[in-house]
C-alpha atoms as a PDB file:
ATOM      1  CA  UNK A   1       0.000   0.000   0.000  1.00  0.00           C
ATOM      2  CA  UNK A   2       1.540   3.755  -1.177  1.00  0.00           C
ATOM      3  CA  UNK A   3       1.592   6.006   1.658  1.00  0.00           C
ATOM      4  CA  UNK A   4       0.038   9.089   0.629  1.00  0.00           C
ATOM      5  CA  UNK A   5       2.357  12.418   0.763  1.00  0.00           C
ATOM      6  CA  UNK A   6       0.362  15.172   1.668  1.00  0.00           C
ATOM      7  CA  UNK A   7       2.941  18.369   1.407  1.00  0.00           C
ATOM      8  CA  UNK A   8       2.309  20.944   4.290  1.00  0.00           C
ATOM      9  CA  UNK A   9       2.527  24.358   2.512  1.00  0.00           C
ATOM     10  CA  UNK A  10       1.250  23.142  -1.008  1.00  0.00           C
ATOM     11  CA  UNK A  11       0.619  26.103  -3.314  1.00  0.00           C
ATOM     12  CA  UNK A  12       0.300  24.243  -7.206  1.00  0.00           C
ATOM     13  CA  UNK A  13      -3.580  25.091  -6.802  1.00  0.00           C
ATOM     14  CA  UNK A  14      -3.072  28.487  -5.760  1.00  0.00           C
ATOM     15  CA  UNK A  15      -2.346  31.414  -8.282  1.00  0.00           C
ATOM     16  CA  UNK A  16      -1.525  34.710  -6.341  1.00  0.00           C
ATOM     17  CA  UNK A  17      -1.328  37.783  -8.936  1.00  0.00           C
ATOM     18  CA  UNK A  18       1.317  39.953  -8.750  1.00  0.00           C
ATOM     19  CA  UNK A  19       0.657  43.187  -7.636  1.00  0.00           C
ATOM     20  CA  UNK A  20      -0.016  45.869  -9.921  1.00  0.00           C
ATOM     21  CA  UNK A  21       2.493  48.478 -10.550  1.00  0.00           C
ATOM     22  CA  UNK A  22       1.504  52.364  -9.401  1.00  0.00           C
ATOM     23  CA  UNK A  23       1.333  54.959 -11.526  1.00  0.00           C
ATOM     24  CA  UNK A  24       4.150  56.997 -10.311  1.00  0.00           C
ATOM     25  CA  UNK A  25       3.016  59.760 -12.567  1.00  0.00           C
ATOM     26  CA  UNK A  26      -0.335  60.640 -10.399  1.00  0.00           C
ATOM     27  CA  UNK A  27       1.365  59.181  -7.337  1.00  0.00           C
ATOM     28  CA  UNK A  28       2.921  63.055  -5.803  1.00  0.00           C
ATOM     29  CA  UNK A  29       3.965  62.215  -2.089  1.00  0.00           C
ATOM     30  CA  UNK A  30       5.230  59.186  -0.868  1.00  0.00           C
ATOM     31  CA  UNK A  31       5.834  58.612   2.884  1.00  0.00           C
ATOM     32  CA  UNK A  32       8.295  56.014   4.327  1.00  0.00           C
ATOM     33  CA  UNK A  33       8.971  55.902   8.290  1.00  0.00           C
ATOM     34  CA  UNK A  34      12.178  54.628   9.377  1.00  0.00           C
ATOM     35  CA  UNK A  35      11.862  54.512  13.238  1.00  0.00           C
ATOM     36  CA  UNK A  36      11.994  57.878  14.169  1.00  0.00           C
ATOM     37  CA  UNK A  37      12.237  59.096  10.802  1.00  0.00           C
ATOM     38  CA  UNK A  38       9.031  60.775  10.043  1.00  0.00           C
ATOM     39  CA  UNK A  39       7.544  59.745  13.849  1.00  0.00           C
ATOM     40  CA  UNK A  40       9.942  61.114  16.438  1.00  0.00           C
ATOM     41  CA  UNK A  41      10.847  58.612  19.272  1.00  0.00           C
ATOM     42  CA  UNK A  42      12.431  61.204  21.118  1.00  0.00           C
ATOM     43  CA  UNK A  43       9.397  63.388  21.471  1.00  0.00           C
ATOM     44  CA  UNK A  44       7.092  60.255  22.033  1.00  0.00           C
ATOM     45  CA  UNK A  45       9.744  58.652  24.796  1.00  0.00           C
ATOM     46  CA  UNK A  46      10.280  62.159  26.720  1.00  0.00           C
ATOM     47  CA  UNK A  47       6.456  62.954  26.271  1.00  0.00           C
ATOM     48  CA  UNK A  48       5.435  59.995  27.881  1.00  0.00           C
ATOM     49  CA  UNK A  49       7.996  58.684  30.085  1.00  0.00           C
ATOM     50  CA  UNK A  50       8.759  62.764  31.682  1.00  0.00           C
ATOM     51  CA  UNK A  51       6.420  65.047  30.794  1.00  0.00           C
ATOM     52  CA  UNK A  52       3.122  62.767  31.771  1.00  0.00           C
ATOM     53  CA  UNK A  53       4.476  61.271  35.045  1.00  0.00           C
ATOM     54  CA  UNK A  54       5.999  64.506  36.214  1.00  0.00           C
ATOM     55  CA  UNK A  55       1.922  65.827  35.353  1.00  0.00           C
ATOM     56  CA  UNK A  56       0.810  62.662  37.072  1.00  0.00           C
ATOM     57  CA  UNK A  57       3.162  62.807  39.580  1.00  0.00           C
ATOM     58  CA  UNK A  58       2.259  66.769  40.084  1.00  0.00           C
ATOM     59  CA  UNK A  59      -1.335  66.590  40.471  1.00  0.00           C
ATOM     60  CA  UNK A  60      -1.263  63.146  43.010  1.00  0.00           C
ATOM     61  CA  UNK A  61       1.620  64.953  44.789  1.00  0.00           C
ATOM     62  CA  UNK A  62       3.636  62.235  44.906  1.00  0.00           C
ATOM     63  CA  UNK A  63       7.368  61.437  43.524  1.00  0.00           C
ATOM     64  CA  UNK A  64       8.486  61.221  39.613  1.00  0.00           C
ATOM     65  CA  UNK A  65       9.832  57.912  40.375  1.00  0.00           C
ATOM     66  CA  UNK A  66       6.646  56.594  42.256  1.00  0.00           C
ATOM     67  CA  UNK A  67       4.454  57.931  39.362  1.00  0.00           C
ATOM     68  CA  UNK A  68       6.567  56.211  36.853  1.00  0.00           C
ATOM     69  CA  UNK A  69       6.159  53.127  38.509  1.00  0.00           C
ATOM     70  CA  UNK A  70       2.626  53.426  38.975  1.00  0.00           C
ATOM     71  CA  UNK A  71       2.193  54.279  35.441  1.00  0.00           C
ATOM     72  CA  UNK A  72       4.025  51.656  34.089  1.00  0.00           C
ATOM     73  CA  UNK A  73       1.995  48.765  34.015  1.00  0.00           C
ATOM     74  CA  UNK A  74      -1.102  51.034  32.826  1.00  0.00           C
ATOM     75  CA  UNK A  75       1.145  52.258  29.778  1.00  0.00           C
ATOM     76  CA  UNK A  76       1.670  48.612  29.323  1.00  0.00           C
ATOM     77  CA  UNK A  77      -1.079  47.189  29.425  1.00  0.00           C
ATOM     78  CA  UNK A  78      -2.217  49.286  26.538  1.00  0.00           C
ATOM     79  CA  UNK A  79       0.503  49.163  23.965  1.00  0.00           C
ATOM     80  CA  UNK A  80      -0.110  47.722  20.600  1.00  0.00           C
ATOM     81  CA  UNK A  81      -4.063  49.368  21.262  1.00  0.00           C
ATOM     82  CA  UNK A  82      -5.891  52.040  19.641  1.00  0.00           C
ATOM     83  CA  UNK A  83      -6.046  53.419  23.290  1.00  0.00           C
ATOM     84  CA  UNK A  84      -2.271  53.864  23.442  1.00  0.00           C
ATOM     85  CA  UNK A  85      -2.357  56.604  20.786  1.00  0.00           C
ATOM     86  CA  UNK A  86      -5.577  58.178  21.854  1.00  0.00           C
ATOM     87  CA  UNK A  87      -4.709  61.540  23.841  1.00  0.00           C
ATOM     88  CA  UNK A  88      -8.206  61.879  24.902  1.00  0.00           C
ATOM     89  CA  UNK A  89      -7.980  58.275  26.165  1.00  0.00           C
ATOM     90  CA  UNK A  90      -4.886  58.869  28.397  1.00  0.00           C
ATOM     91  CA  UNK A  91      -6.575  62.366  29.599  1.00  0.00           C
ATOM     92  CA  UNK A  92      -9.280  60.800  31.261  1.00  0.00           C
ATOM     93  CA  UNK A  93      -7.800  57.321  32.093  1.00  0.00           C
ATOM     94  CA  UNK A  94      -4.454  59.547  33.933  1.00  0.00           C
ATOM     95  CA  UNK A  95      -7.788  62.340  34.866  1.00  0.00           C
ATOM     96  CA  UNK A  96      -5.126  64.828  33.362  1.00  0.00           C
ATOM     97  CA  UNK A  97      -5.175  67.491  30.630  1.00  0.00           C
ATOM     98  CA  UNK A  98      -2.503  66.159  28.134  1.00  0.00           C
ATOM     99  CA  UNK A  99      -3.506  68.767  25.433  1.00  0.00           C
ATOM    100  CA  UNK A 100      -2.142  71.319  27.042  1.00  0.00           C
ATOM    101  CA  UNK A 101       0.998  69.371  28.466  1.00  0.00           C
END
């Protein structure tokens, strides 16, 4: 009896088209972000690692360190979310006015 080979990843039934090239002539911006290229890091890592706990820190009156700590698990608990990059999110959530920070 012939032992029937089944390959894993077998594609021969599958035809994926190639992707159409743009028309670069009624393309006018293109926008490429190389980690910090067109999204500072900088800003975003002093922004919310200083300037929000020192806030937070400010209006609990308790330490920088302390509010960092305390903050920490929050801010990590909602990376990768649309609630990480919400601003009006974080102002309620942290009961702070980050517009204005």
């Amino acid at each position: 009896m012939k032992a029937n080979h089944i390959r894993p990843y077998d594609t021969g039934a599958m035809h994926t088209p190639l992707p159409s090239i743009p028309d670069w002539g009624r393309i006018d911006t293109v926008l490429l972000d190389m980690d910090g290229t067109i999204l500072d890091l900088k800003f975003d890592n002093t922004f919310w690692g200083e300037i929000v706990p020192a806030g937070f820190a400010a209006a609990r009156g308790l330490e920088l360190d302390a509010a960092k700590a305390q903050l920490s698990p929050v801010f990590a608990a909602k990376q990768g979310t649309l609630d990480w990059y919400c601003i009006e999110y974080w102002s309620r959530e942290l009961d702070l006015n980050l517009e204005s920070s």
